[in-house]
PDB file of N, CA and C in Angstrom:
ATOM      1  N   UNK A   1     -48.419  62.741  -6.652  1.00  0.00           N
ATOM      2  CA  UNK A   1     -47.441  63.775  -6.381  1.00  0.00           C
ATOM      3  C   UNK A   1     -46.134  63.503  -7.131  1.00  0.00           C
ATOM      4  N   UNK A   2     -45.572  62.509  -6.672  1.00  0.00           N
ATOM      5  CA  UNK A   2     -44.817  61.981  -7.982  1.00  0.00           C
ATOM      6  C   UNK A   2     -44.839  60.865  -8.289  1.00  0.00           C
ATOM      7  N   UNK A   3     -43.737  60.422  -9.042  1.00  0.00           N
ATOM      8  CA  UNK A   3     -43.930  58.762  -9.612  1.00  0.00           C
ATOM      9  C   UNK A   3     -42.419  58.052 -10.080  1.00  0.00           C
ATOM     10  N   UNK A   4     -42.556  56.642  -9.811  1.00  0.00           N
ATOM     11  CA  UNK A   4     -40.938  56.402  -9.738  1.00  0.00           C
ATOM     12  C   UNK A   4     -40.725  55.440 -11.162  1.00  0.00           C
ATOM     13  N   UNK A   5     -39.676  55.296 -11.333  1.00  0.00           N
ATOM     14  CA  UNK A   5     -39.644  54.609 -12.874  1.00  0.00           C
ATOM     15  C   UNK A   5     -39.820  53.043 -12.152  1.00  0.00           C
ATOM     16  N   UNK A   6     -39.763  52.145 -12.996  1.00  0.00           N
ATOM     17  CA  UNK A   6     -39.598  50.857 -12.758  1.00  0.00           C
ATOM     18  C   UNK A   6     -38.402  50.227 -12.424  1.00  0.00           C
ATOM     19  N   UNK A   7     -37.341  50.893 -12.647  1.00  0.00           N
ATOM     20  CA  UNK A   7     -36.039  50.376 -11.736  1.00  0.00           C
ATOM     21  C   UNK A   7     -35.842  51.005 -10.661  1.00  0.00           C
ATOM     22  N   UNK A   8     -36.298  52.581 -10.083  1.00  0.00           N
ATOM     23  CA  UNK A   8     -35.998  52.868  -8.762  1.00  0.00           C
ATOM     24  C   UNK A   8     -37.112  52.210  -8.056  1.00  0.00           C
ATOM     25  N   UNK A   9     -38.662  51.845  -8.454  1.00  0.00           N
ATOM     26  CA  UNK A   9     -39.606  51.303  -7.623  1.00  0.00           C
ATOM     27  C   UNK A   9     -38.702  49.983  -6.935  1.00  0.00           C
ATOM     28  N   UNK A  10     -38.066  49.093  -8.191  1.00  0.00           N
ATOM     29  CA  UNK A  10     -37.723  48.094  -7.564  1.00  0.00           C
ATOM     30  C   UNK A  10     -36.470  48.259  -6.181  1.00  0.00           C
ATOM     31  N   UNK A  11     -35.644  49.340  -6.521  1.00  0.00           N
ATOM     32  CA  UNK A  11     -34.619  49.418  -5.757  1.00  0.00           C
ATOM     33  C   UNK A  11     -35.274  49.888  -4.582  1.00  0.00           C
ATOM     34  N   UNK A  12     -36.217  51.050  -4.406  1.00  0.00           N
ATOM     35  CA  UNK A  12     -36.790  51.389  -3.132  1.00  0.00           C
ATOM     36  C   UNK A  12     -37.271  49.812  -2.402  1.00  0.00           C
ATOM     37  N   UNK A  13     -37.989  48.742  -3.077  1.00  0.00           N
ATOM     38  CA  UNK A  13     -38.313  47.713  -2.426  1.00  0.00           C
ATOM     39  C   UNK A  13     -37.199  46.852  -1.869  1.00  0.00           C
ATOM     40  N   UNK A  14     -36.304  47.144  -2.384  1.00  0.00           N
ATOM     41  CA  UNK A  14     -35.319  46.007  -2.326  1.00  0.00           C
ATOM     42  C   UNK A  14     -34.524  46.861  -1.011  1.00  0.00           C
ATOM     43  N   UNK A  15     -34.283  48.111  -0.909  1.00  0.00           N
ATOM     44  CA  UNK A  15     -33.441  48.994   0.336  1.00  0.00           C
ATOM     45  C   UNK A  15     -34.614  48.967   1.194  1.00  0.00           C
ATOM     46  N   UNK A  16     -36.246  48.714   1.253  1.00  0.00           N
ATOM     47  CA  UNK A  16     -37.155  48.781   2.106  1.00  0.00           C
ATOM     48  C   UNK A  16     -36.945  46.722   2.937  1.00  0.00           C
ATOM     49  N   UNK A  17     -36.836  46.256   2.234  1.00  0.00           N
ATOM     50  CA  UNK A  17     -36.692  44.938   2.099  1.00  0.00           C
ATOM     51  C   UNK A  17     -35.136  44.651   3.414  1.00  0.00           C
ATOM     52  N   UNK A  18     -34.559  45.121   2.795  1.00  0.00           N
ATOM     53  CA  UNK A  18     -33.170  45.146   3.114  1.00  0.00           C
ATOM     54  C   UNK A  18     -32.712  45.800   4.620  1.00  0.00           C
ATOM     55  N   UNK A  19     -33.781  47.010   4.934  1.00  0.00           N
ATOM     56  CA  UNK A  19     -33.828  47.980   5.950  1.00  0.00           C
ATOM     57  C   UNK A  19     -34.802  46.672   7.525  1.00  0.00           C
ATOM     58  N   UNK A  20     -35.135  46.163   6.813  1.00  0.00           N
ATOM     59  CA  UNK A  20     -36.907  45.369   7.079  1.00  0.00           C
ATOM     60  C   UNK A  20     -37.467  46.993   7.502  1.00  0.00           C
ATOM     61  N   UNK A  21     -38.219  47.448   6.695  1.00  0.00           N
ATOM     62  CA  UNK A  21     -38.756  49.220   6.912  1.00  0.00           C
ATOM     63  C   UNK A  21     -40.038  48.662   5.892  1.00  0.00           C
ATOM     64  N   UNK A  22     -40.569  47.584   5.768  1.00  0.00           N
ATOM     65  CA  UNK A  22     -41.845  47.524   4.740  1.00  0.00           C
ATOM     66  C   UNK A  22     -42.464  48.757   5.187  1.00  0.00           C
ATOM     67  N   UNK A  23     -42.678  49.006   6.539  1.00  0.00           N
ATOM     68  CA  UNK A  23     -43.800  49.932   6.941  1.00  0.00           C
ATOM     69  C   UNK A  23     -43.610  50.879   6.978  1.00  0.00           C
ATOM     70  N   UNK A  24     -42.100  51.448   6.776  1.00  0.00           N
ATOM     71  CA  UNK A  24     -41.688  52.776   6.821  1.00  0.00           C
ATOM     72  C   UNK A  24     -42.102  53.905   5.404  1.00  0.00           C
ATOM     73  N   UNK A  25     -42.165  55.022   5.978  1.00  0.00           N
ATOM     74  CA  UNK A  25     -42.856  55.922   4.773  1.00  0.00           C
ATOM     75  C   UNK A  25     -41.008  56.308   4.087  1.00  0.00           C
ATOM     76  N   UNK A  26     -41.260  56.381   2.780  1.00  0.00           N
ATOM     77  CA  UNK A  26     -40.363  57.070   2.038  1.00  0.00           C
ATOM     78  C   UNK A  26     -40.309  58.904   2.472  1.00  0.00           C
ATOM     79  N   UNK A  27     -39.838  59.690   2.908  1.00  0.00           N
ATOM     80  CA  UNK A  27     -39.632  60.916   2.682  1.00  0.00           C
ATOM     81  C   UNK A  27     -38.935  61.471   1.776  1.00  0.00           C
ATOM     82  N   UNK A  28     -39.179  62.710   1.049  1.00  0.00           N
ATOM     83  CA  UNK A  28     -38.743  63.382   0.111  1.00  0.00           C
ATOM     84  C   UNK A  28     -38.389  65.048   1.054  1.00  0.00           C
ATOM     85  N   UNK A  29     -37.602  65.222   1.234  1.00  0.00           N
ATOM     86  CA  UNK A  29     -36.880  66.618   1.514  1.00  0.00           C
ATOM     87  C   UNK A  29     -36.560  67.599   0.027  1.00  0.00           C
ATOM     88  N   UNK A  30     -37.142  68.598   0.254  1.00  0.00           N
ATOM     89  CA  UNK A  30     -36.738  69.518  -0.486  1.00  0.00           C
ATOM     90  C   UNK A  30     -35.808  70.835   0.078  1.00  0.00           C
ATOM     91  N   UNK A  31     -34.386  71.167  -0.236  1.00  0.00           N
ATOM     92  CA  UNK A  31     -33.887  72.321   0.230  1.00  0.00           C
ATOM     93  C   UNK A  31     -33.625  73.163  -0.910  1.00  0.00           C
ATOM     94  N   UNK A  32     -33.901  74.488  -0.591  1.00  0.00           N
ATOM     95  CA  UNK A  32     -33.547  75.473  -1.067  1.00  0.00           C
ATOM     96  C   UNK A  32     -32.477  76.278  -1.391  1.00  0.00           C
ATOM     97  N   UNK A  33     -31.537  77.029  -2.449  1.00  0.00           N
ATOM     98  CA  UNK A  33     -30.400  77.242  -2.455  1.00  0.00           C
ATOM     99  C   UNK A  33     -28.988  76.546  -2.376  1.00  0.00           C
ATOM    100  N   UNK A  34     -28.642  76.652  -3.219  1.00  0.00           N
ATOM    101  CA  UNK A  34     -27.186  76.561  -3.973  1.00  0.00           C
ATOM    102  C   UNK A  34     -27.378  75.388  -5.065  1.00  0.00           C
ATOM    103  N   UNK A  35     -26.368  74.759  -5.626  1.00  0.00           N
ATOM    104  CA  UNK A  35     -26.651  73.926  -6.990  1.00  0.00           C
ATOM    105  C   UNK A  35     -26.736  74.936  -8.043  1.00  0.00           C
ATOM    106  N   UNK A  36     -26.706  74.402  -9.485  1.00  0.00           N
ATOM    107  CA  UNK A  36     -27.177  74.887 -10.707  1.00  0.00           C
ATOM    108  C   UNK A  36     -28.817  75.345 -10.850  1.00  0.00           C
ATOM    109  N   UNK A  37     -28.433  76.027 -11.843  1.00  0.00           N
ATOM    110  CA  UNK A  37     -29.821  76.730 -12.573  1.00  0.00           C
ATOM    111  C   UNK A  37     -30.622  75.394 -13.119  1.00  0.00           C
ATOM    112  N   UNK A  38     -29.715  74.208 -13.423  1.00  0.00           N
ATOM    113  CA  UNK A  38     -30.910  72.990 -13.984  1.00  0.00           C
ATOM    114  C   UNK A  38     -31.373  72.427 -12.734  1.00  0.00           C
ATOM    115  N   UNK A  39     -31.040  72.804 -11.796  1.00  0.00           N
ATOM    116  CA  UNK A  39     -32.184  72.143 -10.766  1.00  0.00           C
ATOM    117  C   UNK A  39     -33.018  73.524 -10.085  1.00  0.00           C
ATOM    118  N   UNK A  40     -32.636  74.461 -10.665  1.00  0.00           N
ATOM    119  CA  UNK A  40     -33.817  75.224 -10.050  1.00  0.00           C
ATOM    120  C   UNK A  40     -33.508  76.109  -8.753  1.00  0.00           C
ATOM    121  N   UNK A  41     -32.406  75.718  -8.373  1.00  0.00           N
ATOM    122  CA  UNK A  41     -31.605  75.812  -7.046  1.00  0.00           C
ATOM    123  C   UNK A  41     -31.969  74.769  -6.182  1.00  0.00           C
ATOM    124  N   UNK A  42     -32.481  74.104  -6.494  1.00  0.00           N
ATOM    125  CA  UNK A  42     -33.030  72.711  -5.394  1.00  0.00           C
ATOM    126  C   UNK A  42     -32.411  71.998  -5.324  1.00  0.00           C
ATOM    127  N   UNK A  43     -32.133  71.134  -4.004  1.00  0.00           N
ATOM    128  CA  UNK A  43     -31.547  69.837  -4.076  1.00  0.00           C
ATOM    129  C   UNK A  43     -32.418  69.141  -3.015  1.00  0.00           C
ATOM    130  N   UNK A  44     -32.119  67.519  -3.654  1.00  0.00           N
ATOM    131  CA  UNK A  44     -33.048  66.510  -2.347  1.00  0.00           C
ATOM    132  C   UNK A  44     -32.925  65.588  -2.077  1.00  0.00           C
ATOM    133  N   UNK A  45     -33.444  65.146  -0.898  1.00  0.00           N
ATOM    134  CA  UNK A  45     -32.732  64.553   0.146  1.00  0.00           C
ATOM    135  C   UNK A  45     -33.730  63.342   0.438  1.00  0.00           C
ATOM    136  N   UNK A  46     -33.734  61.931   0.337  1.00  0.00           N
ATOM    137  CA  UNK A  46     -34.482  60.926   0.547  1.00  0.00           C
ATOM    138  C   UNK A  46     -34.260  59.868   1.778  1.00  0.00           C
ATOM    139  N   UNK A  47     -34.710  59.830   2.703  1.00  0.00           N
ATOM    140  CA  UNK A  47     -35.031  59.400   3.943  1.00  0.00           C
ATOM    141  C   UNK A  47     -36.161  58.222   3.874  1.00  0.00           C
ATOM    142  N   UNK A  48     -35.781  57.480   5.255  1.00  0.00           N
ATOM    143  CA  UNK A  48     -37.090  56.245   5.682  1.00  0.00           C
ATOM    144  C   UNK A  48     -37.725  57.063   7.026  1.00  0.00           C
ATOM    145  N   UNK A  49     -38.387  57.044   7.446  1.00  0.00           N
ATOM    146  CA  UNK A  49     -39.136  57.333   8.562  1.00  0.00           C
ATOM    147  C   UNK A  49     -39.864  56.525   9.032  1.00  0.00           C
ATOM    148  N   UNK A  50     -40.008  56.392  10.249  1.00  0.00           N
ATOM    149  CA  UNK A  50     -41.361  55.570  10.729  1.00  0.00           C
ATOM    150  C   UNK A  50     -42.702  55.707  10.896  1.00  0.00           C
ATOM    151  N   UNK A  51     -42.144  57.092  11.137  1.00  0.00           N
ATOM    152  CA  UNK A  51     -44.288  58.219  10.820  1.00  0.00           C
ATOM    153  C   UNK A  51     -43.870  59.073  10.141  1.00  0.00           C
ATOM    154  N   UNK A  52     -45.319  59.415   9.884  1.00  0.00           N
ATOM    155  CA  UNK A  52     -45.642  61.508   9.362  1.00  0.00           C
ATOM    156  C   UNK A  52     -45.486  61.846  10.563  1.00  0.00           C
ATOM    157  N   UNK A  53     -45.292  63.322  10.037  1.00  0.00           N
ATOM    158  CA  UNK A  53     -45.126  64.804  10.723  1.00  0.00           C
ATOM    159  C   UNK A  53     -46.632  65.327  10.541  1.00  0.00           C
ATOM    160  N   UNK A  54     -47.156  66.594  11.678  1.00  0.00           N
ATOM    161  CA  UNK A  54     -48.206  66.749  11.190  1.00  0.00           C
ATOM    162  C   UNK A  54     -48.377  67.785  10.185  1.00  0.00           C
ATOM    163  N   UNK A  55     -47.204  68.442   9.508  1.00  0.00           N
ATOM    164  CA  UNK A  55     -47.160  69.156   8.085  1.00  0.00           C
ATOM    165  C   UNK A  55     -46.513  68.452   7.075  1.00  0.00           C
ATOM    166  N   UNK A  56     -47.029  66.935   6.996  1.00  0.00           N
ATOM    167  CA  UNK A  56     -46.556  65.904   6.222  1.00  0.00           C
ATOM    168  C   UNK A  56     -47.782  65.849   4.975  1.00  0.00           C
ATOM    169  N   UNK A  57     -47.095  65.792   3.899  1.00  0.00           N
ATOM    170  CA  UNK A  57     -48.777  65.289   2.958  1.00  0.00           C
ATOM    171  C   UNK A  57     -47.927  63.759   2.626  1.00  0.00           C
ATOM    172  N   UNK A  58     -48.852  62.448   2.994  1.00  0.00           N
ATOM    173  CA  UNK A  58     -48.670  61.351   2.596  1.00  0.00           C
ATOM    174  C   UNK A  58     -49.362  60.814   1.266  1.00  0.00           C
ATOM    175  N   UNK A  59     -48.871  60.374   0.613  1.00  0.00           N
ATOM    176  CA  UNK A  59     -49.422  59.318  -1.113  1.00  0.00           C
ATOM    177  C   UNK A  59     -49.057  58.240  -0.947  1.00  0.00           C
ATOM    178  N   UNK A  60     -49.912  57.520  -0.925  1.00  0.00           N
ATOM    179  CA  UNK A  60     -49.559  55.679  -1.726  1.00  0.00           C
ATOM    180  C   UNK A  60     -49.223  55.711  -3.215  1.00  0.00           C
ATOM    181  N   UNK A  61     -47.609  55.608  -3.535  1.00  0.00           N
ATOM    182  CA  UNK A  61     -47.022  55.704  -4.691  1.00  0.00           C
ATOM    183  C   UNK A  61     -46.788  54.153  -5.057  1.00  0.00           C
ATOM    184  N   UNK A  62     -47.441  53.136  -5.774  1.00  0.00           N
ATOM    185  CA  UNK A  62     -46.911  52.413  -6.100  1.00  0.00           C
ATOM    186  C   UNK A  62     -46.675  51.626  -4.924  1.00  0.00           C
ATOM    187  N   UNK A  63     -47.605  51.513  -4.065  1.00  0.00           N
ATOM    188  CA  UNK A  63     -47.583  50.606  -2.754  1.00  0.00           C
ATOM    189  C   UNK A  63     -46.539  51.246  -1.936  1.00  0.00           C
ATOM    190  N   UNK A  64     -45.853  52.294  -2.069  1.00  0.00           N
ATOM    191  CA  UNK A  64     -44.834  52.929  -0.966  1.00  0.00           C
ATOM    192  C   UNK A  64     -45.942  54.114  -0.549  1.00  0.00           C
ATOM    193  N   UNK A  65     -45.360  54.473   0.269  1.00  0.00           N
ATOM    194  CA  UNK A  65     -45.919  55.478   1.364  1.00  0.00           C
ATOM    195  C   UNK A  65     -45.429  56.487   1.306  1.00  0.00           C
ATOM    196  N   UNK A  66     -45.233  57.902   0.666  1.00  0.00           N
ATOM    197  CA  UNK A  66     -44.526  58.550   0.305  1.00  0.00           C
ATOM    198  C   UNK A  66     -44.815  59.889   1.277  1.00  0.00           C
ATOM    199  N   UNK A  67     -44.080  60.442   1.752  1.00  0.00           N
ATOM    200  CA  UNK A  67     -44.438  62.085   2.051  1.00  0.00           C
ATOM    201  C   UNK A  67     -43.706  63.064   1.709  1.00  0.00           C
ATOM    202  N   UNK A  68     -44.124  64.205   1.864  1.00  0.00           N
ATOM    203  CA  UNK A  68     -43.405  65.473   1.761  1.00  0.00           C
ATOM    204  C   UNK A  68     -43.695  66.604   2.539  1.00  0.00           C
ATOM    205  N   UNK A  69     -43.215  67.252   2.916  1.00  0.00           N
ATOM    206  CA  UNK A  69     -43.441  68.395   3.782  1.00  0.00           C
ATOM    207  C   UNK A  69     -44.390  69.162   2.869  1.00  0.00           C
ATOM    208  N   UNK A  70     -45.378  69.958   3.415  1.00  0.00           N
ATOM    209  CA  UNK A  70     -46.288  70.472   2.976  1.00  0.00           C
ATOM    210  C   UNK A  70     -45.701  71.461   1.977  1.00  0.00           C
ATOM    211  N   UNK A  71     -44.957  72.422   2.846  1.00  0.00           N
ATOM    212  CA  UNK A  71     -44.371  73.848   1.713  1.00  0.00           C
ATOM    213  C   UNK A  71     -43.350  73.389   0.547  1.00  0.00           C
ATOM    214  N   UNK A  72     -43.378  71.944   0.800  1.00  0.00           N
ATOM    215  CA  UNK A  72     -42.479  71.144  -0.706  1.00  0.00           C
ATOM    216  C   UNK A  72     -43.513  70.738  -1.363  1.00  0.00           C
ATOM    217  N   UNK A  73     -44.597  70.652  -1.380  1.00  0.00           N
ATOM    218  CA  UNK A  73     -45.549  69.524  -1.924  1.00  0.00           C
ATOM    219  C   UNK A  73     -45.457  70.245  -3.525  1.00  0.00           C
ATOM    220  N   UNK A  74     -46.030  71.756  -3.948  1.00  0.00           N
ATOM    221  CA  UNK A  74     -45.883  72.170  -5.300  1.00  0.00           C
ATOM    222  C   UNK A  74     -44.692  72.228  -6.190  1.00  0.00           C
ATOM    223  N   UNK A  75     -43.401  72.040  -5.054  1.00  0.00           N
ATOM    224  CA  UNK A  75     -42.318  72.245  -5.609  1.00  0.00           C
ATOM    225  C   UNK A  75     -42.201  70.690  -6.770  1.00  0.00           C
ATOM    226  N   UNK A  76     -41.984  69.804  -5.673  1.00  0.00           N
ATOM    227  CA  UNK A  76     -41.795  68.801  -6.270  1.00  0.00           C
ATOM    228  C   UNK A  76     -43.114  67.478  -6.973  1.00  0.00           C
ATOM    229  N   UNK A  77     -44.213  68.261  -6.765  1.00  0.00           N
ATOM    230  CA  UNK A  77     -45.396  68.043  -7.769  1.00  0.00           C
ATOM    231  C   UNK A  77     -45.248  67.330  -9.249  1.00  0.00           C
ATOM    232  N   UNK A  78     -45.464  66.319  -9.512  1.00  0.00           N
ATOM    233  CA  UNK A  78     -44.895  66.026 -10.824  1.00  0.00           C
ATOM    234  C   UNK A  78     -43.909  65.924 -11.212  1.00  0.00           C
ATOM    235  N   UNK A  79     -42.990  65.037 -10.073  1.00  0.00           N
ATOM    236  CA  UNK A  79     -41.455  64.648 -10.457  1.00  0.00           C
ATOM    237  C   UNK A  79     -41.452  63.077 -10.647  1.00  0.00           C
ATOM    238  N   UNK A  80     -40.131  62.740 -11.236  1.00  0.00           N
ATOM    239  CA  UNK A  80     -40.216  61.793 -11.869  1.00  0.00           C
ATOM    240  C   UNK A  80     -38.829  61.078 -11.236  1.00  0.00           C
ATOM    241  N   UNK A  81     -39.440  59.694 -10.090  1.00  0.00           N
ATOM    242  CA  UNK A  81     -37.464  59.389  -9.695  1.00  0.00           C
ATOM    243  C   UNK A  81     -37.419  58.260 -10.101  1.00  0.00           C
ATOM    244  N   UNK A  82     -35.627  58.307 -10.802  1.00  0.00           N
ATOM    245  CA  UNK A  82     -34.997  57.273 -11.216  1.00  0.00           C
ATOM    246  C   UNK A  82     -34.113  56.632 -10.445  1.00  0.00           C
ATOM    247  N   UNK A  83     -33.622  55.295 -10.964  1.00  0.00           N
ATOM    248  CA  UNK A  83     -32.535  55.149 -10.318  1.00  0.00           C
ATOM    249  C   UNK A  83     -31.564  54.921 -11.175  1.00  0.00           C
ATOM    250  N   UNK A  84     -30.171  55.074 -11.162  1.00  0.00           N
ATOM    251  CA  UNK A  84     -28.957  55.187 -11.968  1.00  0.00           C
ATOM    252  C   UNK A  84     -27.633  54.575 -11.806  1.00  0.00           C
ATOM    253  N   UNK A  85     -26.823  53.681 -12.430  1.00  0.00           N
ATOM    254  CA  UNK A  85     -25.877  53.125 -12.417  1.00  0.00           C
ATOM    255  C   UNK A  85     -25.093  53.527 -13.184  1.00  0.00           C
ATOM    256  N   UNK A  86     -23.869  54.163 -13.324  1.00  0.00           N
ATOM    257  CA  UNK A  86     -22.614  54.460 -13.973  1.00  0.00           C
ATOM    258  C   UNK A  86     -21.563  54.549 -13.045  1.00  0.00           C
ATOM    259  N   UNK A  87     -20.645  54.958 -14.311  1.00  0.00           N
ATOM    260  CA  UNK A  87     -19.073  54.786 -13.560  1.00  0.00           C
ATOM    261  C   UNK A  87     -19.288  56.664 -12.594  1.00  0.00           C
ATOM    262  N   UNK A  88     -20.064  57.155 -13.258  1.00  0.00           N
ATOM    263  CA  UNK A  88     -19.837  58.598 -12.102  1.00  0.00           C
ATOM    264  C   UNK A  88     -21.087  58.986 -10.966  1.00  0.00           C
ATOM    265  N   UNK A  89     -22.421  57.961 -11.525  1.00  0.00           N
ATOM    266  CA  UNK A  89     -22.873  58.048 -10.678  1.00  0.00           C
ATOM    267  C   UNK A  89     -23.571  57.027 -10.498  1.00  0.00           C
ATOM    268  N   UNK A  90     -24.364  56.859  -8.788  1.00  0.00           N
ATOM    269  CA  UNK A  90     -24.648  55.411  -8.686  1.00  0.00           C
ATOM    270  C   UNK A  90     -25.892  56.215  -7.593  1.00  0.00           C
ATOM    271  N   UNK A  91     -27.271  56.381  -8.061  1.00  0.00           N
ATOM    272  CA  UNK A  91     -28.279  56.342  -6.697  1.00  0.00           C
ATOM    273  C   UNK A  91     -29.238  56.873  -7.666  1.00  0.00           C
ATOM    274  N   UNK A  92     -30.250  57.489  -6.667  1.00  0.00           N
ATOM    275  CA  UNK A  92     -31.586  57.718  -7.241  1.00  0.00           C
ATOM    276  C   UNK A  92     -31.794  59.649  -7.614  1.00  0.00           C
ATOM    277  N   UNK A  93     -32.444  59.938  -9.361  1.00  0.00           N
ATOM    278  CA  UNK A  93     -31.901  61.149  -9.639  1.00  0.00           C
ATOM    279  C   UNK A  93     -34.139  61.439  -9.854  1.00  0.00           C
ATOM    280  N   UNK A  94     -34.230  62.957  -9.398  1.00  0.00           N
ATOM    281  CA  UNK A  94     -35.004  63.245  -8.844  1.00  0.00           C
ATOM    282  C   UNK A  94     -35.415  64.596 -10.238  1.00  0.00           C
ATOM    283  N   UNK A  95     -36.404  64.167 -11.411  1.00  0.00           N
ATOM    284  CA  UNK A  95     -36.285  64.815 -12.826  1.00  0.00           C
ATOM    285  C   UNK A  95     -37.412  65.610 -12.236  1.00  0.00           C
ATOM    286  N   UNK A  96     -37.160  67.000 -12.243  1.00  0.00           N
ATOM    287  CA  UNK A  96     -38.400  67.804 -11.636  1.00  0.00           C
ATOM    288  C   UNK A  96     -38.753  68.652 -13.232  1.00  0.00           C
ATOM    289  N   UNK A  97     -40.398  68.596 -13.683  1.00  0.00           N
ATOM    290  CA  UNK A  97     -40.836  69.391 -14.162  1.00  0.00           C
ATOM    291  C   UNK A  97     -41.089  70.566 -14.285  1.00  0.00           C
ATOM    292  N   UNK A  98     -41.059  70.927 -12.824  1.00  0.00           N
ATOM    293  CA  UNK A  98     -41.139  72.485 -12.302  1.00  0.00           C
ATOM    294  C   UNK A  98     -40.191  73.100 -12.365  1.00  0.00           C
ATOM    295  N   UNK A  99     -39.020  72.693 -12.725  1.00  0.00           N
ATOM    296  CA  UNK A  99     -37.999  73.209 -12.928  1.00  0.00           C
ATOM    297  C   UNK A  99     -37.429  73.613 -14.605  1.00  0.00           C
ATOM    298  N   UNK A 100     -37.249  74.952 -15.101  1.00  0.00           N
ATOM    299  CA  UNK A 100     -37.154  75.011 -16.512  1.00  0.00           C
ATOM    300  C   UNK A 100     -35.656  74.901 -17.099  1.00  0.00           C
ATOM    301  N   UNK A 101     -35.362  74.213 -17.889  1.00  0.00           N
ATOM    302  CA  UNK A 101     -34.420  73.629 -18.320  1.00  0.00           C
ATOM    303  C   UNK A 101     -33.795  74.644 -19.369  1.00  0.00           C
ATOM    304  N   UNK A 102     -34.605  75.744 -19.602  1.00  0.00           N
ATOM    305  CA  UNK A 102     -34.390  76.976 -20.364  1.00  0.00           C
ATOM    306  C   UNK A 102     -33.364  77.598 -19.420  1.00  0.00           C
ATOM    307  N   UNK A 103     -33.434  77.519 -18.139  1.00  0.00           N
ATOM    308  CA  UNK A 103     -33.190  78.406 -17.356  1.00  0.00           C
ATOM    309  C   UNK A 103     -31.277  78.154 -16.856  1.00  0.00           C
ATOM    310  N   UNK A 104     -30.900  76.472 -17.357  1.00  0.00           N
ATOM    311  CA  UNK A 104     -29.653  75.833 -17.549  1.00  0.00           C
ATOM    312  C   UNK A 104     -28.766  76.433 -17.992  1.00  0.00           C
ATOM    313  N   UNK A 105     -27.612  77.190 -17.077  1.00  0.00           N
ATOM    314  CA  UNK A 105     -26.848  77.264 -17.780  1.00  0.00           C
ATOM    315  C   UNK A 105     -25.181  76.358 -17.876  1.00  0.00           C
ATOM    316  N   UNK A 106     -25.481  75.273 -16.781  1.00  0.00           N
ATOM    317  CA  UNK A 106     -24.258  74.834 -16.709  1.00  0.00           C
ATOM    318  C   UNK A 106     -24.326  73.195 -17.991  1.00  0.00           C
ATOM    319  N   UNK A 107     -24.789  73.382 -18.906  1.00  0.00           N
ATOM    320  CA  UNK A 107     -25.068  72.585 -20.055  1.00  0.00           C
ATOM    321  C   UNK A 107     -25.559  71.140 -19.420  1.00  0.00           C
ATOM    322  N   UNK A 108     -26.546  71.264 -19.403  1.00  0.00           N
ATOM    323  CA  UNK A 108     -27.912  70.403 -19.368  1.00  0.00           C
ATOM    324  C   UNK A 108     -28.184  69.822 -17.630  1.00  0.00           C
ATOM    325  N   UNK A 109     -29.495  69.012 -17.507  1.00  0.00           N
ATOM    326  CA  UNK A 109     -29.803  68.257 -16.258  1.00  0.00           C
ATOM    327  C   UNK A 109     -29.842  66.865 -16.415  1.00  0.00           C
TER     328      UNK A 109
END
């Protein structure tokens, strides 16, 4: 469903580590409306949980436990998360394919 680069895998282990949450599932929230045209109008929201929901779809990503709410599952299908260090931003950025970059107008994602 998706897939994380090699520096956010490590950081998810290290905030799972850090939480002691080994067992906890990663959640992925998807909301709808407001933001730019380069995200599609989407924005999202990353959570620990202790269970699924029963309109949860769960993946073993890379030894994490990942879910998503069902009516998110196509949205965010084939995304790609990073994690990021700069002076303006500092956390994990969520590169969705499904989203067309044609469609940008506030100069780029």
């Amino acid at each position: 469903m998706v897939r994380f680069t090699p520096v956010a895998q490590e950081k998810l282990n290290e905030v799972l580590q850090a939480e002691n949450a080994k067992d906890s599932f990663l959640k992925i929230d998807v909301y709808q409306g407001g933001g730019c045209a380069c995200s599609g109008g989407y924005r999202y929201a990353l959570s620990l949980e202790e269970s699924a929901g029963e309109s949860d779809i769960v993946e073993d990503v890379g030894g994490l436990k990942v879910l998503v709410q069902r009516e998110n599952a196509d949205i965010i299908r084939g995304s790609r998360i990073d994690y990021m260090e700069s002076l303006q931003r500092t956390g994990f950025k969520i590169e969705n394919p499904n989203v067309h970059a044609d469609a940008c107008g506030c100069g780029g994602h």
